[in-house]
C-alpha atoms as a PDB file:
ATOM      1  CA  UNK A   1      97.613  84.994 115.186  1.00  0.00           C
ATOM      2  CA  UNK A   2      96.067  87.611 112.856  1.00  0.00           C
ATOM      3  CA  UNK A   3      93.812  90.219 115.371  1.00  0.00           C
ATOM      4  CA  UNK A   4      94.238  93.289 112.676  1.00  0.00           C
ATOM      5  CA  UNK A   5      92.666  93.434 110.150  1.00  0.00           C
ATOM      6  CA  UNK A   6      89.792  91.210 111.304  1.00  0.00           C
ATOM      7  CA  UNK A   7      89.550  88.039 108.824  1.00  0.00           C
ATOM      8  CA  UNK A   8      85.889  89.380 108.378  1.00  0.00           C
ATOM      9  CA  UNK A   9      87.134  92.377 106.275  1.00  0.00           C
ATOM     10  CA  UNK A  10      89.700  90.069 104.345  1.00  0.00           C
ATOM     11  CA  UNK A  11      86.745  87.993 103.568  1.00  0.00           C
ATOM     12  CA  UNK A  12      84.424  91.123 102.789  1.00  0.00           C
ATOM     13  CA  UNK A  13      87.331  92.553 100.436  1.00  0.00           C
ATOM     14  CA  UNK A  14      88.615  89.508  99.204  1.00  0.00           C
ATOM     15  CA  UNK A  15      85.286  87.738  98.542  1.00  0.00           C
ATOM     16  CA  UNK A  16      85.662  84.184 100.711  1.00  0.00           C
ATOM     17  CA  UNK A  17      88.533  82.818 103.475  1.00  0.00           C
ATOM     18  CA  UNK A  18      89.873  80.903 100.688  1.00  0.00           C
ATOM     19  CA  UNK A  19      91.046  83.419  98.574  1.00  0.00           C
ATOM     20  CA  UNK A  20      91.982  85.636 101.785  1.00  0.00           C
ATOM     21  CA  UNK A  21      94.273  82.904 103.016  1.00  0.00           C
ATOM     22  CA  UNK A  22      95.596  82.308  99.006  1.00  0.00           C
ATOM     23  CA  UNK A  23      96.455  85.868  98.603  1.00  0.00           C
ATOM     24  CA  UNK A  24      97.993  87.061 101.971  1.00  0.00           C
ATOM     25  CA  UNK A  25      99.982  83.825 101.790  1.00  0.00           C
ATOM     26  CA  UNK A  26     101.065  84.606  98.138  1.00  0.00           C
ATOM     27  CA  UNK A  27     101.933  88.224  99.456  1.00  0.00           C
ATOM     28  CA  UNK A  28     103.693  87.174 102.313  1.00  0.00           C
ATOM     29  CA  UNK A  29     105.953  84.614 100.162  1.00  0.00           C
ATOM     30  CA  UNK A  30     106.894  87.524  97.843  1.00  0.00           C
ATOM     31  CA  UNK A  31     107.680  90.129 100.841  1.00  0.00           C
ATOM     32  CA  UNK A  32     110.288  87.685 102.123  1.00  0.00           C
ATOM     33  CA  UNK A  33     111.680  87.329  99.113  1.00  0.00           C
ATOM     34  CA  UNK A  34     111.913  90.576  97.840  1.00  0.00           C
ATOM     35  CA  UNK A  35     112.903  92.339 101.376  1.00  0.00           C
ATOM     36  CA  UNK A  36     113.623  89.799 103.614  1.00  0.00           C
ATOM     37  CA  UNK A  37     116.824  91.900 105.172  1.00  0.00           C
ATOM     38  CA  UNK A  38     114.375  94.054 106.417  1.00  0.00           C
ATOM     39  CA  UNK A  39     111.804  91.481 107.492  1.00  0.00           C
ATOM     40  CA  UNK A  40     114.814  90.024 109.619  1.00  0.00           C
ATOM     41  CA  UNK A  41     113.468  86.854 108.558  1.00  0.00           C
ATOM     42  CA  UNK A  42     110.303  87.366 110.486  1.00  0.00           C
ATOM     43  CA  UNK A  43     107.659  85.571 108.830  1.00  0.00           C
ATOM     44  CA  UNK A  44     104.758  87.092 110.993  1.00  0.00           C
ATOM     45  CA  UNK A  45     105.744  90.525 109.906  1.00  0.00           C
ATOM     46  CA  UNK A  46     105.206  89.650 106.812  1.00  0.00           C
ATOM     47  CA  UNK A  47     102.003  88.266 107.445  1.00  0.00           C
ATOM     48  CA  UNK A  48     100.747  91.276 109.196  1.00  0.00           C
ATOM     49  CA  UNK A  49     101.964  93.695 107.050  1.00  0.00           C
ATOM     50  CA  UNK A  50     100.437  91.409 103.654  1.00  0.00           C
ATOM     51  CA  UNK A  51      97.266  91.117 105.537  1.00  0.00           C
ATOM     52  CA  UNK A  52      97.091  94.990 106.088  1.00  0.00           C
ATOM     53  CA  UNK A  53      97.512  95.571 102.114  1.00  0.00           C
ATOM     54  CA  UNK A  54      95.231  93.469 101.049  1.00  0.00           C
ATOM     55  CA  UNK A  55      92.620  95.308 103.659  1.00  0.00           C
ATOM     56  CA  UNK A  56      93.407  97.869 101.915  1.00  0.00           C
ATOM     57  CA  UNK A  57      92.742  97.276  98.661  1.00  0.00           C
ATOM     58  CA  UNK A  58      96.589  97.462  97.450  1.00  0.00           C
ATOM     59  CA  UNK A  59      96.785  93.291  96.574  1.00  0.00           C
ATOM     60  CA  UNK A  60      93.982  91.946  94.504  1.00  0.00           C
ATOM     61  CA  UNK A  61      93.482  88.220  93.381  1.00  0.00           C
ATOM     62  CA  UNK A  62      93.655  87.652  89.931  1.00  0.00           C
ATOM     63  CA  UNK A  63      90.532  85.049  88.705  1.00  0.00           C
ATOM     64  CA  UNK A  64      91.866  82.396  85.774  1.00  0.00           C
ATOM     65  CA  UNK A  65      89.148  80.975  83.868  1.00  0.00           C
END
């Protein structure tokens, strides 16, 4: 379960729980398959650690019209 970063800062930087959950998913999909030797196939690592950039402003969602 995500405790840190709080979901209401994902929502305050990402704009609604929707797009939180889209893009820490998305990020967490491309961590394991970019560096999953050093994820040791952990999938809540790479949660945590997708959930932390997007707090901090490193992942953005990308609007399509």
């Amino acid at each position: 379960m995500l405790f840190d970063p709080p979901i209401d800062l994902l929502v305050k930087v990402t704009g609604c729980r929707y797009m939180a959950a889209v893009i820490v998913g998305a990020r967490a999909k491309d961590l394991i398959n970019k560096i999953s030797a050093s994820l040791n196939g952990n999938s809540n690592l790479a949660i945590d650690y997708a959930a932390e950039e997007v707090a901090r402003g490193e992942v953005v969602g990308v609007k399509s019209n």
